[in-house]
N, C-alpha and C. Protein backbone atom coordinates (compact mmCIF):
# COMPACT_ATOMS: atom_id res chain seq x y z
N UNK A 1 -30.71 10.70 6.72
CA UNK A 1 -29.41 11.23 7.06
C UNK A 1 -28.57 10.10 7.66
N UNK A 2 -27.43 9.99 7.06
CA UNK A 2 -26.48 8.71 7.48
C UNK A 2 -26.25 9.33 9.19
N UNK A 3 -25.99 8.37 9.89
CA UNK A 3 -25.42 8.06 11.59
C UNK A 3 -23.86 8.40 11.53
N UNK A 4 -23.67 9.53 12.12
CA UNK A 4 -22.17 9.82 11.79
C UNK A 4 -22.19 10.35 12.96
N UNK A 5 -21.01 8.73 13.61
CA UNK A 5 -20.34 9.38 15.31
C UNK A 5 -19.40 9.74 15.07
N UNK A 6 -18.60 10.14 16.49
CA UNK A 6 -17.36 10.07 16.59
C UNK A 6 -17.03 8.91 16.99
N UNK A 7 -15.73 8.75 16.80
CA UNK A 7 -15.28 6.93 16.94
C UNK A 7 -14.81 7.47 18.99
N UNK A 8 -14.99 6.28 19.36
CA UNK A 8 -14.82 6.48 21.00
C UNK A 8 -13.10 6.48 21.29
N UNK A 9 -12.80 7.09 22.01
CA UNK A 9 -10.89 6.86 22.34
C UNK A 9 -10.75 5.59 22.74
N UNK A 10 -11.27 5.05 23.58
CA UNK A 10 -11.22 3.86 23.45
C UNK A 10 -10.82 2.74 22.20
N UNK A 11 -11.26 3.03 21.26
CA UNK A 11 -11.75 2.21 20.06
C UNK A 11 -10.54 2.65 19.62
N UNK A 12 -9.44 3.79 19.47
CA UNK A 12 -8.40 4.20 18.76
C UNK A 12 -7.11 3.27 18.98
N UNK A 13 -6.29 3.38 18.19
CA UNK A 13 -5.16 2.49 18.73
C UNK A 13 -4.00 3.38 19.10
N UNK A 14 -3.53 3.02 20.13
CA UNK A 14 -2.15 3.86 21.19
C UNK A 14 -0.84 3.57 20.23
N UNK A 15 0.10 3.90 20.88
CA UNK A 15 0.78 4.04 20.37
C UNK A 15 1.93 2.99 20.75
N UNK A 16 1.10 1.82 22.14
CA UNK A 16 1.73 1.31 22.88
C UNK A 16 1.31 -0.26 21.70
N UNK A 17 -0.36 0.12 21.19
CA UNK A 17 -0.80 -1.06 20.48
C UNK A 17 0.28 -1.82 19.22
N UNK A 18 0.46 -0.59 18.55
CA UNK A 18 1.54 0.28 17.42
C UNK A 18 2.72 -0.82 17.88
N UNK A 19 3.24 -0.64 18.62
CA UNK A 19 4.65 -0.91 18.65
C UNK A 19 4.72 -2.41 19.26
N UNK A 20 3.27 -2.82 20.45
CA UNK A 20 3.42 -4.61 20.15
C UNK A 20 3.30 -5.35 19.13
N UNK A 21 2.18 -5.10 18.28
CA UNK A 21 2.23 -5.37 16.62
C UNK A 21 3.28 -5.29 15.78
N UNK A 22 4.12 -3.97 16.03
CA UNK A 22 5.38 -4.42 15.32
C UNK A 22 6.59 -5.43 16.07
N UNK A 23 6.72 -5.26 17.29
CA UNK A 23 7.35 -6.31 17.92
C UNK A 23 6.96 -8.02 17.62
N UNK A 24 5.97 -7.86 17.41
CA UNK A 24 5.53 -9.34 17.57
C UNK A 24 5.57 -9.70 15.69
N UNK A 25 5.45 -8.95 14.54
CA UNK A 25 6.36 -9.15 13.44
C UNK A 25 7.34 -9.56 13.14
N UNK A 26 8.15 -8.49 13.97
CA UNK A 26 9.70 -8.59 13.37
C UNK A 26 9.87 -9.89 14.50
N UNK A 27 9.33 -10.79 15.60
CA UNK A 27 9.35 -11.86 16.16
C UNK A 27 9.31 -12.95 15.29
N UNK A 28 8.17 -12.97 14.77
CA UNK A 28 7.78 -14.05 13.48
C UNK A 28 8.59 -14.16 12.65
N UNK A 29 8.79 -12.80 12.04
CA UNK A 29 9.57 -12.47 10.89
C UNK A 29 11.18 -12.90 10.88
N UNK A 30 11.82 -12.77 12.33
CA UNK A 30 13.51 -13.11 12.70
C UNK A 30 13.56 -14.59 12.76
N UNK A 31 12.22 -15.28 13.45
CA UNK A 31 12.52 -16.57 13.34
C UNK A 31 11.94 -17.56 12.09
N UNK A 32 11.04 -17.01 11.50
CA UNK A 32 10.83 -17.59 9.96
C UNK A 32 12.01 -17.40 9.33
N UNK A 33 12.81 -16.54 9.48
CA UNK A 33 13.71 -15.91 8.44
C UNK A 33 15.61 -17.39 8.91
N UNK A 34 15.47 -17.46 10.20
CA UNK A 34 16.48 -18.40 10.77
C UNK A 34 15.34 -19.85 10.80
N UNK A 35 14.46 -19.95 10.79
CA UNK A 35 14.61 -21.07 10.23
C UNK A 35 14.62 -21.46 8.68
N UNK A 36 14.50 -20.61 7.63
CA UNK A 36 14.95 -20.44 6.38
C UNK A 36 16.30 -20.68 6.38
N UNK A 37 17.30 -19.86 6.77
CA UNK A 37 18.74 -20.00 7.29
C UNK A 37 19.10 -21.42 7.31
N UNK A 38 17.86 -22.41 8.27
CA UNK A 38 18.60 -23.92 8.78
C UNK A 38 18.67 -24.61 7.50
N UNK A 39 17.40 -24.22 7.05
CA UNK A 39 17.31 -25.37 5.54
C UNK A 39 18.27 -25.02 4.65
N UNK A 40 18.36 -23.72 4.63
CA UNK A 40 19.55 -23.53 3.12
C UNK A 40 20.67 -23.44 3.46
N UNK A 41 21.21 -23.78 4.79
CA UNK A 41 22.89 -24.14 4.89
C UNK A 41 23.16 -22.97 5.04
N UNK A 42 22.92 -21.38 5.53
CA UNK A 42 23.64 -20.22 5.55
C UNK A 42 24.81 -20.51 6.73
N UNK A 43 25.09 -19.38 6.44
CA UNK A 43 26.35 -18.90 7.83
C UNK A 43 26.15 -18.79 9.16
N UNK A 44 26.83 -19.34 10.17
CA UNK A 44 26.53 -18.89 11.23
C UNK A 44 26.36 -17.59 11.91
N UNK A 45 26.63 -16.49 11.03
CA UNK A 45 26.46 -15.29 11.45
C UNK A 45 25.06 -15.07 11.44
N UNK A 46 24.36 -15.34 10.28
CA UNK A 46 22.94 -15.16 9.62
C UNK A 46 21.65 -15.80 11.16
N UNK A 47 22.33 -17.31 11.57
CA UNK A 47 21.82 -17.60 12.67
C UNK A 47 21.73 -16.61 14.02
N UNK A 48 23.05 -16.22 14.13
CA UNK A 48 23.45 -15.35 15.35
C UNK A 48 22.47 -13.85 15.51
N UNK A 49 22.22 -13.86 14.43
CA UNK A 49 21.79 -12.18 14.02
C UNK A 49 19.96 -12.14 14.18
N UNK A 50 19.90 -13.30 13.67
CA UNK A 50 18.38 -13.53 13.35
C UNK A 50 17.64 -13.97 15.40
N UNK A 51 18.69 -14.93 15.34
CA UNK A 51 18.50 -15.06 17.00
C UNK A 51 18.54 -14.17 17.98
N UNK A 52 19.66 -13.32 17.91
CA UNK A 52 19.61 -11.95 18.66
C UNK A 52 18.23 -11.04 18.63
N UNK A 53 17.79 -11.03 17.33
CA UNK A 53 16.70 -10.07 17.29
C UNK A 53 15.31 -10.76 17.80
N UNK A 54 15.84 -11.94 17.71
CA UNK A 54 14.35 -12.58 18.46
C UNK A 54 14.02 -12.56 19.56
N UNK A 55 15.19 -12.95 20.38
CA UNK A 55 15.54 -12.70 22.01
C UNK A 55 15.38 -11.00 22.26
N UNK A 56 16.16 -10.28 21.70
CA UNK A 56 15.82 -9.04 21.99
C UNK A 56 14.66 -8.46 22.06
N UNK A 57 13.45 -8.57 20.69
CA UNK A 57 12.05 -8.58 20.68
C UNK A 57 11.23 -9.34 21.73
N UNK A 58 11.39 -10.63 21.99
CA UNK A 58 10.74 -10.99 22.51
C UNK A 58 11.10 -10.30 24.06
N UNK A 59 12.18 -10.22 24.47
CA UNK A 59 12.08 -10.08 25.64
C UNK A 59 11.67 -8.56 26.13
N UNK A 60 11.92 -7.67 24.58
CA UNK A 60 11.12 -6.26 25.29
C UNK A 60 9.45 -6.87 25.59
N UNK A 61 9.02 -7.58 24.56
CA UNK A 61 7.60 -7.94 24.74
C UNK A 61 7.17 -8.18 26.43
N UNK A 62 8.25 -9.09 26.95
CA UNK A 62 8.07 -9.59 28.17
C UNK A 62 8.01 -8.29 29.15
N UNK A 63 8.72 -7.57 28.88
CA UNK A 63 9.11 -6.78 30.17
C UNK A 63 7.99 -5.61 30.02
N UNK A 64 7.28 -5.24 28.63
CA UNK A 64 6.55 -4.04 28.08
C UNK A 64 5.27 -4.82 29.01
N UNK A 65 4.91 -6.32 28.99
CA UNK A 65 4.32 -7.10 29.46
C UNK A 65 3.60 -6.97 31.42
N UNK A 66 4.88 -7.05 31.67
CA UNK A 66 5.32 -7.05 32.87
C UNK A 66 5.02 -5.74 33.82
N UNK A 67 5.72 -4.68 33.00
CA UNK A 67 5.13 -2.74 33.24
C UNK A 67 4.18 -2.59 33.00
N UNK A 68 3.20 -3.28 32.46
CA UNK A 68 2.05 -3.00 32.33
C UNK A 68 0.87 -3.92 33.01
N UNK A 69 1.32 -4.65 34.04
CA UNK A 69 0.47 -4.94 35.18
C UNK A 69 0.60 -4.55 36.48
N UNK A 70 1.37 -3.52 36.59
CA UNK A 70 1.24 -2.48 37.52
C UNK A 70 0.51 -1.55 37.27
């Protein structure tokens, strides 16, 4: 007979896991994407936009960071 647990809560992923994983994507993803931008000569808007979302991501990271060593 196969060994069939239950998986531990522990072992599950939150919903807090969920949303640093996507933060830390669209991180990679805004600044791969502006430094693409540098090489091909785009617009300065394309910079502005891509930068905003990086700063913005990153810095929820920091602060999600931060609330959670209390």
């Amino acid at each position: 007979m196969p060994n069939t647990t239950t998986p531990d809560p522990a072992d599950r992923l939150s919903s807090g896991d969920i949303a640093r994983t996507l933060l830390w994507m669209v991180v990679v993803a805004s600044a791969v994407t502006n430094m693409a931008a540098s090489f091909g000569g785009a617009d300065t808007w394309v910079h502005l936009v891509c930068g905003a979302v990086t700063v913005l991501c990153a810095g929820t990271l920091v602060v999600r960071n931060l609330r959670g060593r209390r």
